[in-house]
Protein backbone atom coordinates (compact mmCIF):
# COMPACT_ATOMS: atom_id res chain seq x y z
CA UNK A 1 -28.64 24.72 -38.13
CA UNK A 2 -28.36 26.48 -41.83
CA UNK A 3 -30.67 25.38 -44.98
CA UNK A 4 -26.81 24.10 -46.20
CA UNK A 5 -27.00 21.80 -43.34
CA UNK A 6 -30.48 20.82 -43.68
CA UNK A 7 -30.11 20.41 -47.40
CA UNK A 8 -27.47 17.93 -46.56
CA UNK A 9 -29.70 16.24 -44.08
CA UNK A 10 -32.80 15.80 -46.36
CA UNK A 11 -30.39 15.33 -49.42
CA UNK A 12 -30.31 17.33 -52.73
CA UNK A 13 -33.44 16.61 -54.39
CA UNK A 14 -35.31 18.00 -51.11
CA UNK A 15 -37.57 20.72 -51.63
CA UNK A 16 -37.57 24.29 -50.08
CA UNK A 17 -40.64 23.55 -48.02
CA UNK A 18 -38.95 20.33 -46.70
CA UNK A 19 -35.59 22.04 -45.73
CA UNK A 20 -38.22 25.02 -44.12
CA UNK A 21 -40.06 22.25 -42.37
CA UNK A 22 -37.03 20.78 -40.78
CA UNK A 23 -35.51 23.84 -39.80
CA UNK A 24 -39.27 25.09 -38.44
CA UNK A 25 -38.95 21.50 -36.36
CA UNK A 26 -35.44 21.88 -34.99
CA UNK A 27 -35.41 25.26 -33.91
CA UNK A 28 -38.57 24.64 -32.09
CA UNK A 29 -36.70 21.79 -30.11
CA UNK A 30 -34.05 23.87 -29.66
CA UNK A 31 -35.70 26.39 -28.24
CA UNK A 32 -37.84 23.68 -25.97
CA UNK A 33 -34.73 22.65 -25.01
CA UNK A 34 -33.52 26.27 -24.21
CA UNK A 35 -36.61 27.41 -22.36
CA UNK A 36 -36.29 24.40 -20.32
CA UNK A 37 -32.75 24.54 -19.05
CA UNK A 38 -33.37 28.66 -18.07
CA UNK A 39 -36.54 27.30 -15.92
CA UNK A 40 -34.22 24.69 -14.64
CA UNK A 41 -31.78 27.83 -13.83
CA UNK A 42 -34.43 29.30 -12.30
CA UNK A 43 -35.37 27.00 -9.96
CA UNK A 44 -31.70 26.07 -8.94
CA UNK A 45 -31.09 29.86 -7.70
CA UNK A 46 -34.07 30.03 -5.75
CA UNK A 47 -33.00 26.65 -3.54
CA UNK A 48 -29.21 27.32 -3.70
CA UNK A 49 -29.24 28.70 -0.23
CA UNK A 50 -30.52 25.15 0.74
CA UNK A 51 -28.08 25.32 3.17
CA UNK A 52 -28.50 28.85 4.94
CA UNK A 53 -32.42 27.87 5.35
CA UNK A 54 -31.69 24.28 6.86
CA UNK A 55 -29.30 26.07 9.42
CA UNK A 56 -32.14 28.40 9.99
CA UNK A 57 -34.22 25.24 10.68
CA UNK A 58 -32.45 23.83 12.61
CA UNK A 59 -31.91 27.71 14.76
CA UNK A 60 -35.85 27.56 14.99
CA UNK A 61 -35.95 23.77 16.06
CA UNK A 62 -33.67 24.40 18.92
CA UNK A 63 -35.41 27.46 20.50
CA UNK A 64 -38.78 25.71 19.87
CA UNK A 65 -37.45 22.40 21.97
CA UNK A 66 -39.01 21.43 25.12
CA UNK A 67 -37.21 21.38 28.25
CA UNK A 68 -37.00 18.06 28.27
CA UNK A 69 -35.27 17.66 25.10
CA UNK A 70 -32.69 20.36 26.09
CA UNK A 71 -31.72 18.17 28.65
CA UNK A 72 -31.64 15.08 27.08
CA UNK A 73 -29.09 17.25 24.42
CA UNK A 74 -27.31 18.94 27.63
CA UNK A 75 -27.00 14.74 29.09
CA UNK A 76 -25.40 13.75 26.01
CA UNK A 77 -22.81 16.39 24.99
CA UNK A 78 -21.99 16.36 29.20
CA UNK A 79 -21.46 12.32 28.92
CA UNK A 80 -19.09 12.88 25.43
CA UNK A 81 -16.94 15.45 27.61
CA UNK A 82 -16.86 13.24 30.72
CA UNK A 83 -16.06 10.11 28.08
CA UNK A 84 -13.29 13.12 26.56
CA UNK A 85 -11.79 13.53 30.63
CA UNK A 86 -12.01 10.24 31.45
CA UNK A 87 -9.42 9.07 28.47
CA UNK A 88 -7.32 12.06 29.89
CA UNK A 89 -6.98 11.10 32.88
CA UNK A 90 -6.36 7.75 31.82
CA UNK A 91 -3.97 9.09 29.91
CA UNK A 92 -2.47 10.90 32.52
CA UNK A 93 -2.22 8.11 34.67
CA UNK A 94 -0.07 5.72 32.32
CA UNK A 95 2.26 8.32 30.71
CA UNK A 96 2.89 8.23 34.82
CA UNK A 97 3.31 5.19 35.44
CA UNK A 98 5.30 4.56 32.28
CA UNK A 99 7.94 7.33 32.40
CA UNK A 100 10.78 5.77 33.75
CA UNK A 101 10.98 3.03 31.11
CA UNK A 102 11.34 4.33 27.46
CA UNK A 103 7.80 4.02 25.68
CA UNK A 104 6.37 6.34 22.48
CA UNK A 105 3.11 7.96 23.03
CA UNK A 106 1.43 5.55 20.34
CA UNK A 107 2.56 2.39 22.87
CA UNK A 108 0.97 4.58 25.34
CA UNK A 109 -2.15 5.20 23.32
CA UNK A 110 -2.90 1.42 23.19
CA UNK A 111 -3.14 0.85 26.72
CA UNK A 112 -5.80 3.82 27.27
CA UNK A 113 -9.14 3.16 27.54
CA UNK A 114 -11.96 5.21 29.55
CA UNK A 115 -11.65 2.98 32.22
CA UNK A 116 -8.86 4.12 35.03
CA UNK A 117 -8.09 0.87 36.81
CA UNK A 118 -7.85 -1.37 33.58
CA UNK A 119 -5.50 1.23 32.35
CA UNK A 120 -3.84 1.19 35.50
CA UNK A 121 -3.26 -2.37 35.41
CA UNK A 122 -2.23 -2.58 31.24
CA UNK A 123 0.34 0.21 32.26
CA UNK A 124 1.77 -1.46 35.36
CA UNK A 125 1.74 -4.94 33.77
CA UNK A 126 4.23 -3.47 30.95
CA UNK A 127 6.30 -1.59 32.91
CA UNK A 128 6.86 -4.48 35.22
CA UNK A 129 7.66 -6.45 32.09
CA UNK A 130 10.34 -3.78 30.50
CA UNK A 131 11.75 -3.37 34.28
CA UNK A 132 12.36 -7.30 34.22
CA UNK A 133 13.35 -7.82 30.85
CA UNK A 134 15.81 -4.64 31.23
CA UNK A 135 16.96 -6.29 34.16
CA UNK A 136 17.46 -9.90 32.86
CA UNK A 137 19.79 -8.40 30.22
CA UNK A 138 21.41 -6.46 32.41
CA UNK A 139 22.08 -9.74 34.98
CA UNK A 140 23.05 -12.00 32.00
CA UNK A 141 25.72 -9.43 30.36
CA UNK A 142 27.42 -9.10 34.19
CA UNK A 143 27.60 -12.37 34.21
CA UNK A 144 28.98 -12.62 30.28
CA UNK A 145 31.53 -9.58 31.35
CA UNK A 146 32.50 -12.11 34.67
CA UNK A 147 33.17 -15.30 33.12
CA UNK A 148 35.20 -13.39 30.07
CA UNK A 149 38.68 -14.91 30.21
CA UNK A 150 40.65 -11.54 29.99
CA UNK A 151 44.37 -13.24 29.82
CA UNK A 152 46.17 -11.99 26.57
CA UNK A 153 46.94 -14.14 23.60
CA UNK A 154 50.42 -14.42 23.78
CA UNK A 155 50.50 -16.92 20.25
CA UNK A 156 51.75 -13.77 18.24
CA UNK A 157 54.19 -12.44 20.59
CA UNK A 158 57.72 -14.12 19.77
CA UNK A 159 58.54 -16.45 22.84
CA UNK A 160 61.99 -16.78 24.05
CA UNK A 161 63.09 -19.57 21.59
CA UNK A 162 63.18 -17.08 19.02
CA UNK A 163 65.13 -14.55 20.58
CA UNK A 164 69.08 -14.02 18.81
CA UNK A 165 71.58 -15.24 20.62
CA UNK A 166 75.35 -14.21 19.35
CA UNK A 167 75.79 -18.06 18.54
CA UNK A 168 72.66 -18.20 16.86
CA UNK A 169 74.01 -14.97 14.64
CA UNK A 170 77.03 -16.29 14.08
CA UNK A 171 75.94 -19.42 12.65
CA UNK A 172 74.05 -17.14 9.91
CA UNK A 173 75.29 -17.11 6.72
CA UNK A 174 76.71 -13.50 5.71
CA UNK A 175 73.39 -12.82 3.77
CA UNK A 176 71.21 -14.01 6.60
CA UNK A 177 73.64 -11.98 9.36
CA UNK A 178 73.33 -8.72 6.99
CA UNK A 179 69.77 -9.14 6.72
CA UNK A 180 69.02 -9.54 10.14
CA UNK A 181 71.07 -6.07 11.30
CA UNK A 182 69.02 -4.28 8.84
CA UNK A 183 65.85 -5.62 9.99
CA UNK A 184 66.71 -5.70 14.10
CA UNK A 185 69.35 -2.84 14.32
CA UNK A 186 68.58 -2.67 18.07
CA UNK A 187 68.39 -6.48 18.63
CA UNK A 188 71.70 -6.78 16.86
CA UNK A 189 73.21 -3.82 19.30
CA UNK A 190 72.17 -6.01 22.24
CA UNK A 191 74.06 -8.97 21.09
C-alpha cells in the first residue's frame, strides 16, 4: 500500500504520523501473513512424499507380519482367485451349453454365478425354453404354409364370356370395330 492510498483511507485531513502508523500496521500484517504462508510451504514439502513413506510402511508392516497373518493374507487372496475360477468355469459351462441357440454374452453373464450346478440348471432351463419356443414357431408356420389355399385368383383373368367372337365384332359399330383392332391386333387376326 502507498501513503496515496493510505491518505485516501484515513482521508485528507490525516496527519503524516497517522498515514505512517497505518502503513507501519499493514505492512506488519502483511508480512505476518507472508511469513506464515512460507512456513506453511515449508511444512507442505517436507510431508509431500506422504505417499512414498506410507508405501514404505506398509513394505515394513508386511516383512514384520507374523506367520500367521501371512497366511490369513495368503487364505484370502487364494479364496478371491478360486471365487475368480469358479465364475470361469461357470462361465465355461453355459457359453456350452448355450451355443447352439443364439444368445449374447451379456444374456450369458446373467445366468453365471460361482455356483456350477445352479448355473447349470439357469443355462439348461433357457435353452430348453429357446429350443421349444423355436420349435413351436417352427410347427405353427408348417402348419400356416399347409393349410394356405395356393389356387390362383382367376377374378382378373378375362373368362370366356368376354372373348370376341366374329359376330360379336361385327355387331360393333365402325368406331368400336377400329378400336378394338388397334387394341387386340392378334385377337382380331384370330377371328
Amino acid at each position: 500500500m502507498t501513503r496515496e492510498e493510505a491518505r485516501k483511507i484515513l482521508g485528507e485531513e490525516a496527519t503524516e504520523e497517522q498515514v505512517t502508523n497505518l502503513l507501519a500496521s499493514f505492512h506488519g500484517i502483511e508480512k505476518t501473513k507472508n511469513d506464515e504462508i512460507n512456513s506453511l510451504k515449508a511444512q507442505l514439502s517436507e510431508k509431500s512424499d506422504y505417499d512414498d513413506l506410507k508405501k514404505k510402511l506398509d513394505d515394513i508392516n508386511k516383512a514384520n507380519m507374523t506367520e500367521q497373518q501371512k497366511l490369513d493374507q495368503m487364505l484370502k487372496e487364494a479364496e478371491a482367485d478360486r471365487k475368480l475360477a469358479k465364475l470361469e468355469v461357470s462361465r465355461a459351462k453355459a457359453k456350452s451349453i448355450l451355443a447352439e441357440v443364439n444368445i449374447t454374452d451379456e444374456q450369458i453373464e446373467d445366468l453365471v454365478s460361482d455356483n456350477l450346478e445352479e448355473t447349470i440348471a439357469k443355462a439348461n432351463r433357457w435353452k430348453d425354453t429357446i429350443t421349444n419356443l423355436k420349435d413351436t414357431v417352427a410347427k405353427e408356420t408348417k402348419e400356416s404354409l399347409v393349410n394356405l389355399d395356393l389356387k390362383p385368383d382367376l377374378s382378373n383373368v378375362p373368362q370366356g364370356d368376354d372373348v370376341m367372337t366374329i359376330e360379336k365384332f361385327n355387331n360393333l359399330s365402325a368406331i368400336e370395330q377400329e378400336k378394338f383392332i388397334n387394341e387386340h391386333p392378334q385377337e382380331f387376326e384370330n377371328l
